[in-house]
Structure formats: structure tokens, C-alpha cells
C-alpha atoms as a PDB file:
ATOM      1  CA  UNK A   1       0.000   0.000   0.000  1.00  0.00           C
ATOM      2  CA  UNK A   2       1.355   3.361  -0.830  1.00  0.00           C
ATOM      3  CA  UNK A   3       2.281   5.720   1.631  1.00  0.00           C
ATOM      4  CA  UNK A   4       0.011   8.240   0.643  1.00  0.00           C
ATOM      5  CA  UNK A   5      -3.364   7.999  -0.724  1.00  0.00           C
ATOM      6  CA  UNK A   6      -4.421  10.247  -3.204  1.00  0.00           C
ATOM      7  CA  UNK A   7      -8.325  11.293  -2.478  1.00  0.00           C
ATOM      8  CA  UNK A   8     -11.017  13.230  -4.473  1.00  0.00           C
ATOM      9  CA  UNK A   9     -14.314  14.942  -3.812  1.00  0.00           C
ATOM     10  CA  UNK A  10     -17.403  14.707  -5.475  1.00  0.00           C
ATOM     11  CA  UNK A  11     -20.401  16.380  -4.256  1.00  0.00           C
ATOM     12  CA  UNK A  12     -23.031  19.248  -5.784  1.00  0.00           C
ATOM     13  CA  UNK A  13     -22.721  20.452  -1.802  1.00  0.00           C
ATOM     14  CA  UNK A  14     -20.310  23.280  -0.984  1.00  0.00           C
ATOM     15  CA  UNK A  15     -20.435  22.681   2.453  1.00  0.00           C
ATOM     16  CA  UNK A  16     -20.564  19.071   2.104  1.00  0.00           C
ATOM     17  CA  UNK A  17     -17.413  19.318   0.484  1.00  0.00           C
ATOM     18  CA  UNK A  18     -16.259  21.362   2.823  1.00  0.00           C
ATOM     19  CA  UNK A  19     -17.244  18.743   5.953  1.00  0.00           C
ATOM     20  CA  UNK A  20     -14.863  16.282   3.953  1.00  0.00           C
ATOM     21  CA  UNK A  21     -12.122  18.617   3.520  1.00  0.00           C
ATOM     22  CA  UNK A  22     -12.098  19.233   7.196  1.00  0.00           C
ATOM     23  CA  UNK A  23     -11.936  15.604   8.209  1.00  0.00           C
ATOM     24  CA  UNK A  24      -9.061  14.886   5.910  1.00  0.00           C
ATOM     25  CA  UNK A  25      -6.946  17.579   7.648  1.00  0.00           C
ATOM     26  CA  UNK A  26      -6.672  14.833  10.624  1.00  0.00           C
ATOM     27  CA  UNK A  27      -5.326  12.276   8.095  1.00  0.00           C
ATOM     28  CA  UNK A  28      -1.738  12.514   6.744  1.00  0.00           C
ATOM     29  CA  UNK A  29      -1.551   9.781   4.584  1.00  0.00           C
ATOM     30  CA  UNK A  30      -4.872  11.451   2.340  1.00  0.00           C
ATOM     31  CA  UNK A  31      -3.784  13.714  -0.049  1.00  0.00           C
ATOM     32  CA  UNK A  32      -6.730  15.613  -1.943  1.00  0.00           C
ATOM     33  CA  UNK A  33      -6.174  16.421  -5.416  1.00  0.00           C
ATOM     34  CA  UNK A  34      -9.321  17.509  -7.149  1.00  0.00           C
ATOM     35  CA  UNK A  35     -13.059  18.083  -6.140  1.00  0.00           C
ATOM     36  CA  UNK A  36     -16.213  18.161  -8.796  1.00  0.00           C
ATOM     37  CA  UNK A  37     -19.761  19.675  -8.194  1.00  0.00           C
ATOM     38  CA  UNK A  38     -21.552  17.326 -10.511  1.00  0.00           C
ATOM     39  CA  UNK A  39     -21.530  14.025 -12.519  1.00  0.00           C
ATOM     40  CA  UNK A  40     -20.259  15.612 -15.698  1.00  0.00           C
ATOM     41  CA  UNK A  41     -17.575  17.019 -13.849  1.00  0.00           C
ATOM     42  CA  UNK A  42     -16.922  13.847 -12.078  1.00  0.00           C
ATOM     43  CA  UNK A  43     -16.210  11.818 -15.213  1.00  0.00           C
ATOM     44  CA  UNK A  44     -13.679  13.840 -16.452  1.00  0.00           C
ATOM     45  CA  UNK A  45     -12.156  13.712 -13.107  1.00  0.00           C
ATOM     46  CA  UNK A  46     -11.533  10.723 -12.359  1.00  0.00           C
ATOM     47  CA  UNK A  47     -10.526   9.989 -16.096  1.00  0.00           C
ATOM     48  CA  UNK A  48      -7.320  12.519 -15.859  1.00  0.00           C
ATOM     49  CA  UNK A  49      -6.205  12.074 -12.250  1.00  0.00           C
ATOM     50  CA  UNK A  50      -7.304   8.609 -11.544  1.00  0.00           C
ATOM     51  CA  UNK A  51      -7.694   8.954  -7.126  1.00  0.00           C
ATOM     52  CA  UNK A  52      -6.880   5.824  -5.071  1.00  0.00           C
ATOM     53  CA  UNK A  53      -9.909   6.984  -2.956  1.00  0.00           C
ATOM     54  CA  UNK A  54     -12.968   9.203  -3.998  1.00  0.00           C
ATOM     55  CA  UNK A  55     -15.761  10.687  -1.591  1.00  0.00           C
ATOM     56  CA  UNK A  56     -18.736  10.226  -4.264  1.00  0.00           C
ATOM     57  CA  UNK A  57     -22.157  11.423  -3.604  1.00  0.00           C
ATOM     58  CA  UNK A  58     -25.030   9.994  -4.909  1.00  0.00           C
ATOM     59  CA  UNK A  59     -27.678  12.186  -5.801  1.00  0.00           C
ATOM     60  CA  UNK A  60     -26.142  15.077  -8.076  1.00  0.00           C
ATOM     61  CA  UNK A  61     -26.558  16.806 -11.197  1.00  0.00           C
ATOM     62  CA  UNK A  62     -25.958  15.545 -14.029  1.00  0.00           C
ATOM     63  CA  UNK A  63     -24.938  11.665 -13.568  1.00  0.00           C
ATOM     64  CA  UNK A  64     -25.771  10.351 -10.116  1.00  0.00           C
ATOM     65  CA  UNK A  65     -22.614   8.613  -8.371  1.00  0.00           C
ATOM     66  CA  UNK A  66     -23.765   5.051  -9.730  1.00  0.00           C
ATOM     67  CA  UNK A  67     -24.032   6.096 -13.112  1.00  0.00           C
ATOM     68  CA  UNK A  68     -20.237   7.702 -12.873  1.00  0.00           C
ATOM     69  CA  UNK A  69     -18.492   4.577 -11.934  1.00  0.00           C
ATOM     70  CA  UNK A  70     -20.653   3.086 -14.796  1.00  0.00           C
ATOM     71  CA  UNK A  71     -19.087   5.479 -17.468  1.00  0.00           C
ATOM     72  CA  UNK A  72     -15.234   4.775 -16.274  1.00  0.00           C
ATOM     73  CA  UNK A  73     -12.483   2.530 -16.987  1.00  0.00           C
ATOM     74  CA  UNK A  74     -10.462   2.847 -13.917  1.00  0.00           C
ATOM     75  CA  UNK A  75     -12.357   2.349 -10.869  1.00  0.00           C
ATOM     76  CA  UNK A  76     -11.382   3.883  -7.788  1.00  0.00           C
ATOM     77  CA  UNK A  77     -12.286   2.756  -4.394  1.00  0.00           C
ATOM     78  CA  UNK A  78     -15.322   4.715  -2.987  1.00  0.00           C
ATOM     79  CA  UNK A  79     -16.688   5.899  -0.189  1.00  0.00           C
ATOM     80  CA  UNK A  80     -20.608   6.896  -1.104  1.00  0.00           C
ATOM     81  CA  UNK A  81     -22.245  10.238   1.048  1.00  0.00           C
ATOM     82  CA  UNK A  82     -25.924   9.489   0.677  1.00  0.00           C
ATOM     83  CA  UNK A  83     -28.684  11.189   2.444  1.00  0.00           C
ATOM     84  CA  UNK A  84     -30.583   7.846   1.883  1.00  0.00           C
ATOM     85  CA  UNK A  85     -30.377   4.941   4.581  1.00  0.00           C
ATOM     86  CA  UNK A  86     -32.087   2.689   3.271  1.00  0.00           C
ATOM     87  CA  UNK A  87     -30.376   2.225   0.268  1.00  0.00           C
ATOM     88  CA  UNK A  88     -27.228   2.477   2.270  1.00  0.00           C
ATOM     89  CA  UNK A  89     -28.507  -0.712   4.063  1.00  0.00           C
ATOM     90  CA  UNK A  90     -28.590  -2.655   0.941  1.00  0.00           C
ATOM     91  CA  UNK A  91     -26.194  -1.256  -1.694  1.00  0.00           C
ATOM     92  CA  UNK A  92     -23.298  -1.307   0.559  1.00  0.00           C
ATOM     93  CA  UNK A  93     -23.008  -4.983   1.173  1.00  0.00           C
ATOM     94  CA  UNK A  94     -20.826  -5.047  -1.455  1.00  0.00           C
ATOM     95  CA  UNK A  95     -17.107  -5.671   0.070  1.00  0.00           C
ATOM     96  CA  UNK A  96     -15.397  -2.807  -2.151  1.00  0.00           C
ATOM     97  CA  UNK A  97     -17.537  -0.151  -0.798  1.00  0.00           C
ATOM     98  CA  UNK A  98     -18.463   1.940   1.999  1.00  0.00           C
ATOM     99  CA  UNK A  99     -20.863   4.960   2.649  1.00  0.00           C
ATOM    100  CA  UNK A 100     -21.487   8.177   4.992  1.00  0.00           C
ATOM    101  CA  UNK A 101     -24.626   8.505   6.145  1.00  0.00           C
ATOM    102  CA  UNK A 102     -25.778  12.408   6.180  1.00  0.00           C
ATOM    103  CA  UNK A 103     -25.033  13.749   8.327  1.00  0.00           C
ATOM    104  CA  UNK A 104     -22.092  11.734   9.701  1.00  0.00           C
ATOM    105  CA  UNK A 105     -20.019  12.032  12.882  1.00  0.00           C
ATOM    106  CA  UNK A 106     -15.693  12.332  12.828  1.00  0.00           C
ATOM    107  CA  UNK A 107     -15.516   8.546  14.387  1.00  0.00           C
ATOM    108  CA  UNK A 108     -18.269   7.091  11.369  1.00  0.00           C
ATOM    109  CA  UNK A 109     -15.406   8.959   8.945  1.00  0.00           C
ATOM    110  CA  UNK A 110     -12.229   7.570  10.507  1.00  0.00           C
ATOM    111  CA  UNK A 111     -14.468   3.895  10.366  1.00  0.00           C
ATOM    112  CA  UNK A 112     -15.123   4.150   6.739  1.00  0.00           C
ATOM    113  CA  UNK A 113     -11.527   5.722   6.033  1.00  0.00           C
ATOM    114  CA  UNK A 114     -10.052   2.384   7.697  1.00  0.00           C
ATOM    115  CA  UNK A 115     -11.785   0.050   6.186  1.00  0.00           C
ATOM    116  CA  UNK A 116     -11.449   1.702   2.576  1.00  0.00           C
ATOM    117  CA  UNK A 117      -7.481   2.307   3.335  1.00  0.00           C
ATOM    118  CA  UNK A 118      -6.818  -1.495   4.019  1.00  0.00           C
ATOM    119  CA  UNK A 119      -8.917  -2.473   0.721  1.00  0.00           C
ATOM    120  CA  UNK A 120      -6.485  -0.602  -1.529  1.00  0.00           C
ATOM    121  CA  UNK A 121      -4.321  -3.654  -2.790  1.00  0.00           C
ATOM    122  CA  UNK A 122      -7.544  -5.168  -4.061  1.00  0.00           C
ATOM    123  CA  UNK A 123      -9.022  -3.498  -7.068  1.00  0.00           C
ATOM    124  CA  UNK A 124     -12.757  -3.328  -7.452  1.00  0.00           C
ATOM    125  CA  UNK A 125     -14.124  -4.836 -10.695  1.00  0.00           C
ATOM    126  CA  UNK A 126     -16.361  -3.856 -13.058  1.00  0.00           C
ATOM    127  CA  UNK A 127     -18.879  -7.110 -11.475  1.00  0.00           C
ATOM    128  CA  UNK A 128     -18.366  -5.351  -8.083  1.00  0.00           C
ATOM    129  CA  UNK A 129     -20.027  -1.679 -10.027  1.00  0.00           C
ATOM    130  CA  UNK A 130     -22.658  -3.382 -11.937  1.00  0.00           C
ATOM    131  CA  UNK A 131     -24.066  -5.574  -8.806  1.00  0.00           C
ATOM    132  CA  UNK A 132     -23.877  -1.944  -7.453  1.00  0.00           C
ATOM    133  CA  UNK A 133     -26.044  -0.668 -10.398  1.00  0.00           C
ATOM    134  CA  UNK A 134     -28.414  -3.763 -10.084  1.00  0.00           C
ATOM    135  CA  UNK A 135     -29.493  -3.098  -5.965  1.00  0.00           C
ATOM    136  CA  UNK A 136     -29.385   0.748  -7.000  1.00  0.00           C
ATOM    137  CA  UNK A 137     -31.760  -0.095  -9.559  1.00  0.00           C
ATOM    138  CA  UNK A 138     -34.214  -1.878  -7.601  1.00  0.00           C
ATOM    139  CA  UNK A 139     -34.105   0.160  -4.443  1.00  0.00           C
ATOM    140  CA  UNK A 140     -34.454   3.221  -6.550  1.00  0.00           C
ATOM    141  CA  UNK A 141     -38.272   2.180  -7.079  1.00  0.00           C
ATOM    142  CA  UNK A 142     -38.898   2.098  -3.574  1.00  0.00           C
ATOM    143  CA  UNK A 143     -36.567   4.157  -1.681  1.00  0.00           C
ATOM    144  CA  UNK A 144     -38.047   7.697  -0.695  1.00  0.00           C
ATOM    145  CA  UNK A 145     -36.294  10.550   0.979  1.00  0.00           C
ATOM    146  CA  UNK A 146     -35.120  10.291   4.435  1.00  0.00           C
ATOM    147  CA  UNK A 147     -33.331  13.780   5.248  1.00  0.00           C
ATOM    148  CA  UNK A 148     -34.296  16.618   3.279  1.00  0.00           C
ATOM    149  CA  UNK A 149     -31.964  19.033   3.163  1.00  0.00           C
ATOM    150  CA  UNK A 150     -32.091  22.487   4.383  1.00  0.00           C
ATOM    151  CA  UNK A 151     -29.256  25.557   3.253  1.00  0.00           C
ATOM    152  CA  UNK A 152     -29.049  28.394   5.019  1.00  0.00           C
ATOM    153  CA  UNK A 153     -26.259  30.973   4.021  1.00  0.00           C
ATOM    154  CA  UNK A 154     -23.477  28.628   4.097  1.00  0.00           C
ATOM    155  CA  UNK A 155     -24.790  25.695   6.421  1.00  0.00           C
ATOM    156  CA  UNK A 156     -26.920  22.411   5.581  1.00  0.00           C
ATOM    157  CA  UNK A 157     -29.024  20.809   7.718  1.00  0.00           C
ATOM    158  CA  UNK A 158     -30.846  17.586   7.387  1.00  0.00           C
ATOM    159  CA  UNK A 159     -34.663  17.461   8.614  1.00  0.00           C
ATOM    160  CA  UNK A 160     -35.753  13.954   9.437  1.00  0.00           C
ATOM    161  CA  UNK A 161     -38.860  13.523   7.352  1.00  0.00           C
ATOM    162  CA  UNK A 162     -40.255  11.367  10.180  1.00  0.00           C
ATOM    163  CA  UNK A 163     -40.467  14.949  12.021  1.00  0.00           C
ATOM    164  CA  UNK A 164     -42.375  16.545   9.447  1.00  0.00           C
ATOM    165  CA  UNK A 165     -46.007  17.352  10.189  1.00  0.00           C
ATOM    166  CA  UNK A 166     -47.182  19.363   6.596  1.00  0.00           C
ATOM    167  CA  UNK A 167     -45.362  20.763   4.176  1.00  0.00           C
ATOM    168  CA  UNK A 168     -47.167  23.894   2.185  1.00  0.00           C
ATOM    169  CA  UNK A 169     -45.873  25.393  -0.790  1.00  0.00           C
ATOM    170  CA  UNK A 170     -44.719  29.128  -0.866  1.00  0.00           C
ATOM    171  CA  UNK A 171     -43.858  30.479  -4.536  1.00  0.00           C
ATOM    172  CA  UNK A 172     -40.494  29.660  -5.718  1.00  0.00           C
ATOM    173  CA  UNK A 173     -40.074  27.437  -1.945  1.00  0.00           C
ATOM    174  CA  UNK A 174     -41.580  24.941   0.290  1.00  0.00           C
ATOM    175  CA  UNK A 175     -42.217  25.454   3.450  1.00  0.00           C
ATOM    176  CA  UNK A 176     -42.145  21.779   5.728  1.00  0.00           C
ATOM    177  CA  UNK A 177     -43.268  22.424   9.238  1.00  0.00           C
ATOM    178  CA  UNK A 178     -41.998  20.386  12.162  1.00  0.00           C
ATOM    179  CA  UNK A 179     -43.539  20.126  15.475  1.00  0.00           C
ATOM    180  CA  UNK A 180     -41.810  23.862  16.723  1.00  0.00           C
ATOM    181  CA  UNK A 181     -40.540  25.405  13.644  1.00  0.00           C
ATOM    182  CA  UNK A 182     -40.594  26.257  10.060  1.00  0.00           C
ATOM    183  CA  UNK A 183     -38.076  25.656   7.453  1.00  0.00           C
ATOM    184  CA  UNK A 184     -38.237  27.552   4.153  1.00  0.00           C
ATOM    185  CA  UNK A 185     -36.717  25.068   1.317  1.00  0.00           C
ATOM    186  CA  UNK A 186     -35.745  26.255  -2.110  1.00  0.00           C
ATOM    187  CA  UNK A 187     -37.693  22.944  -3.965  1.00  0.00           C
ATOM    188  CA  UNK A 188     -40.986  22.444  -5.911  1.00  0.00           C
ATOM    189  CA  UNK A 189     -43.851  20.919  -4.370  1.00  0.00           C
ATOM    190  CA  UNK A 190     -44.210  18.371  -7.071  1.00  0.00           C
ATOM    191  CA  UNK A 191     -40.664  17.502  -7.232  1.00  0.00           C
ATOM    192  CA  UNK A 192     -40.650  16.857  -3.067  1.00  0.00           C
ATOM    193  CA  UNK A 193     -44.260  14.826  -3.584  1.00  0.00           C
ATOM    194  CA  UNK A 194     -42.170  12.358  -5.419  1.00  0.00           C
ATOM    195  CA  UNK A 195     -39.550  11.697  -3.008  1.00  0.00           C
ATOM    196  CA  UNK A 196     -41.470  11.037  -0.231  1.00  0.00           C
ATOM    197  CA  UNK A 197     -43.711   7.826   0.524  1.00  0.00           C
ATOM    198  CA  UNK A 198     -47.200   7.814  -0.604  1.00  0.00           C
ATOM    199  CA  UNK A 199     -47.675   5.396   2.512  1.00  0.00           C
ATOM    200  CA  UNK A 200     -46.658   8.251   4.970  1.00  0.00           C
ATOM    201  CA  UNK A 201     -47.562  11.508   2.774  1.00  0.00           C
ATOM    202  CA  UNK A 202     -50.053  12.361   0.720  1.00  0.00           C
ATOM    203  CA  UNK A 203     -50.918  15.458  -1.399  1.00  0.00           C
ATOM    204  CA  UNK A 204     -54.330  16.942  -0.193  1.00  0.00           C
ATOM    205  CA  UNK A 205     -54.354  19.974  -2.119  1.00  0.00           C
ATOM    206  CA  UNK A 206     -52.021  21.742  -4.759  1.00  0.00           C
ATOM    207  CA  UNK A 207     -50.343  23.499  -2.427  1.00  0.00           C
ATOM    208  CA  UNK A 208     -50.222  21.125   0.639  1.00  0.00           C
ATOM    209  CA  UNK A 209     -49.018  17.793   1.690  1.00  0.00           C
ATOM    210  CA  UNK A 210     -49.669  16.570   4.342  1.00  0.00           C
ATOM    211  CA  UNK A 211     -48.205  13.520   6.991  1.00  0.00           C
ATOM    212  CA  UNK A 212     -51.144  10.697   7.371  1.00  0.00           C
ATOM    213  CA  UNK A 213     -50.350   9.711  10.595  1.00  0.00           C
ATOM    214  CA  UNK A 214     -51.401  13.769  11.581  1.00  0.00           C
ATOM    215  CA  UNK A 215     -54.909  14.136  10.515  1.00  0.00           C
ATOM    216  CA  UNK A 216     -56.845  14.432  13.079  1.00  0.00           C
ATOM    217  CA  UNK A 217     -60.217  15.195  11.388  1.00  0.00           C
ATOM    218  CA  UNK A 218     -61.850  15.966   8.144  1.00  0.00           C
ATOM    219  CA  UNK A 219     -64.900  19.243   8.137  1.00  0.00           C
ATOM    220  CA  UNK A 220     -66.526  20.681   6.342  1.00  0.00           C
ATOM    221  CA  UNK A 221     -67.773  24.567   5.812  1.00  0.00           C
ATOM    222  CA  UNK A 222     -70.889  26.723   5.501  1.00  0.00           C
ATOM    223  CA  UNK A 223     -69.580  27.147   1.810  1.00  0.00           C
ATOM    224  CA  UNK A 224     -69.068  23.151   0.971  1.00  0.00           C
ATOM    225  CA  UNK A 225     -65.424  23.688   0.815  1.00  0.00           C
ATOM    226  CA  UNK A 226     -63.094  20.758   3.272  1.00  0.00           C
ATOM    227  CA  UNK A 227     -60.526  21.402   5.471  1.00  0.00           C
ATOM    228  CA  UNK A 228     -58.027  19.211   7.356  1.00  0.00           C
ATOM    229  CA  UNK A 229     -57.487  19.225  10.871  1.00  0.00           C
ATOM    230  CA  UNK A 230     -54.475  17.967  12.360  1.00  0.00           C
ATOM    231  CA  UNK A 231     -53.718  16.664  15.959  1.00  0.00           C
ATOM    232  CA  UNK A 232     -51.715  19.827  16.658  1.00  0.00           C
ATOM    233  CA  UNK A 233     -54.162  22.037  15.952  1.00  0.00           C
ATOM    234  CA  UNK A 234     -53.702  23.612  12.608  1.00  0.00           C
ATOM    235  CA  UNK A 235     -56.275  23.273   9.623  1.00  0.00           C
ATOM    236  CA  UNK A 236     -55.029  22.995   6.282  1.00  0.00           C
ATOM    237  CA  UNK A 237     -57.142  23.040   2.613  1.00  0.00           C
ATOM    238  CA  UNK A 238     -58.226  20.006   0.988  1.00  0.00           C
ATOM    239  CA  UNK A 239     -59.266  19.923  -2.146  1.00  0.00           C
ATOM    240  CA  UNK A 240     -62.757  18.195  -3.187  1.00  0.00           C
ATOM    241  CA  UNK A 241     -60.849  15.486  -5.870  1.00  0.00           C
ATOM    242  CA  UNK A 242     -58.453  14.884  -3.161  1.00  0.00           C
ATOM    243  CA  UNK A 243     -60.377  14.362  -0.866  1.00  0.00           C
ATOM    244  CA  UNK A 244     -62.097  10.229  -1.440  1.00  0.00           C
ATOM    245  CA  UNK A 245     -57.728   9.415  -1.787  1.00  0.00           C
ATOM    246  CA  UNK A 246     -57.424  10.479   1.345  1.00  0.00           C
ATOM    247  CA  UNK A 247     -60.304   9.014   2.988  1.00  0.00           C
ATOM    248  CA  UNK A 248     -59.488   5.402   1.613  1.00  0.00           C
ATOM    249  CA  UNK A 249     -55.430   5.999   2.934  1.00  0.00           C
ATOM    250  CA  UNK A 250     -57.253   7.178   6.596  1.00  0.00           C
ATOM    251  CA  UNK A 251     -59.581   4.081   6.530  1.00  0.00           C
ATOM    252  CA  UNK A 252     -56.972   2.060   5.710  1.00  0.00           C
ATOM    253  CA  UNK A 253     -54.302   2.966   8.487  1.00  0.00           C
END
């Protein structure tokens, strides 16, 4: 094994990037020599200065991290950032890989630089990427978002979607509401409906979705039109075609 390990970051994140950087600082043997905001970028990449070890995240512009690897001679050895566990779970059975689970902790770093640092001598194979592919594939079908992110000025958060009560759109942004506080997201309403289970949300107007589990009650008004009540109190619209969808989900909890 060399004595130092050449390293690369790939990530549409800034501050993700940035996270990485900072952990490397406490490891001598890493030496970073490139970074790439999207999947375009990251071809090219890893074509000219072929890394020993590349921090690849999954979901970004362009090519997702999968599809990369897929496009490339020379595979590197990997260490995924994904925002989605439950893929995670799965896809990184594979021996050759490891993944950071947003957002990770310094010792969950150190863990997944050790174990990628000792498989250097063995190069991953093309089989190793396409079984990759395969569970990516099939999870990709059923695997919804976990952590939506959150920027503000130069810091991401990650909201736990479990915490999320409604979300309600707001022009250009979303707004999802937790239990004792507001975050205003730059994201569509339609693009979010899609990433988040249709067991656990469900769109009850065109400008609200709403978490099952916190309807309360259905009323409604002197002027025929429904409203949603949830068990902390607020009342959101619901539209009249909406409105049997959500009914059958209710009755079938």
C-alpha cells in the first residue's frame, strides 16, 4: 500500500465538500487532489487524475454517483455520502464499498476511512459496479427521501422527514413544518411529492401535503369547501378530488 493515498471529492454540496475537507486535515496519509460539483464534472475527473480513494455522492446533477463509476475505466475505491439509509442498508453490502450517512459524525469517517485504506491492494471490478447498479436499480423504485436538506447561508441541515407534520408550498419554496418550527426550502412541491412515501404523505391539495399519521379530522364549511385538521391544531385546505384518496389511505391505516 502506498504511503500516501491520493483522495477526491465529489459532491453538488459546498459545504458538504467542505465537511470532507475538514476531516481529511486529521489524516496525513490522504492527499486531496481535485473536487467536482456534478456528474459531468466527475467523469472527467476521475478519467485525468485517476484517485486511489474518492468521496462520491449519490444524488447530483448531471450523472448520479452510480451512473459515474458506470461510465469509467479505472475504478477507484469509494466511499458513497448518501442522504438515503435505506439504500445504504442494501447497496453497501458489497465488500469494495463503503458509505457516509448524512449527516455523519468524525468517528463514522475515521471507520469508513479504515476500512477503505486497508482495501487498496484489491481493485474493485467492473462485477463489483454493476451488482452496485443492479441493488441501486431496484431500491431506486422504492426508496423515498429520508433527510431533506435544508441551506441556510453557508450551512446544511438535514430534517428527518419522520419529524415533518405538513409541508405547504410558498412560490419559488416549500415550506415543511416540524412540530416547533418552520423551514423555508428552495424545492418544488411536485418535485418533493415524489420523493417522499405515498404510505406516509399524501398530497391533499395543490399546495399542501400533508403527513397521514397527523390528521386528526376531516370538516366541512358553511360554503361546501373541506378542510383538514391535524392533531396539533392547525387546519389545512383540501381539495374536493383529493379528498375520497385520502379518505381510503385514513380508513386504511
Amino acid at each position: 500500500m502506498k504511503n500516501t493515498i491520493s483522495v477526491a471529492i465529489i459532491d453538488d454540496e459546498s459545504d458538504a465538500r467542505s465537511l470532507v475537507k475538514l476531516h481529511l486535515e486529521r489524516h496525513s496519509h490522504l492527499a486531496l487532489i481535485g473536487e467536482a460539483e456534478d456528474g459531468v464534472e466527475a467523469q472527467k475527473l476521475l478519467k485525468d487524475l485517476q484517485p486511489d480513494l474518492v468521496f462520491l455522492d449519490i444524488q447530483m446533477p448531471g450523472y448520479n454517483g452510480i451512473e459515474v463509476l458506470k461510465r469509467i475505466v479505472n475504478i477507484p475505491h469509494v466511499i458513497f455520502i448518501t442522504a438515503y439509509d435505506d439504500f445504504a442498508v442494501k447497496a453497501f453490502e458489497l465488500n469494495a464499498i463503503d458509505y457516509l450517512l448524512k449527516p455523519f459524525t468524525a468517528q463514522r469517517f475515521d471507520q469508513a476511512v479504515s476500512r477503505a485504506t486497508n482495501r487498496l491492494a484489491a481493485p474493485i471490478t467492473q462485477e463489483v459496479v454493476h451488482q452496485l447498479i443492479g441493488q441501486f436499480n431496484l431500491k431506486s423504485k422504492t426508496t423515498y427521501l429520508q433527510r431533506l436538506p435544508y441551506k441556510h447561508r453557508n450551512v446544511t441541515e438535514y430534517i428527518d422527514t419522520n419529524q415533518i407534520l405538513f409541508i405547504k408550498s410558498a412560490n419559488q419554496y416549500v415550506e415543511a413544518y416540524v412540530k416547533d418550527r418552520k423551514y423555508l426550502i428552495r424545492q418544488s412541491l411536485d418535485h418533493l411529492e415524489k420523493q417522499l412515501s405515498p404510505e406516509v404523505f399524501i398530497r391533499i391539495h395543490r399546495s399542501v401535503i400533508v403527513r397521514l399519521s397527523s390528521v386528526k379530522a376531516i370538516q366541512q364549511d358553511e360554503f361546501r369547501h373541506y378542510q383538514v385538521i391535524l392533531h396539533s391544531g392547525e387546519t389545512l385546505p383540501l381539495s374536493q378530488v383529493r379528498k375520497p384518496l385520502l379518505v381510503a389511505k385514513l380508513n386504511a391505516e
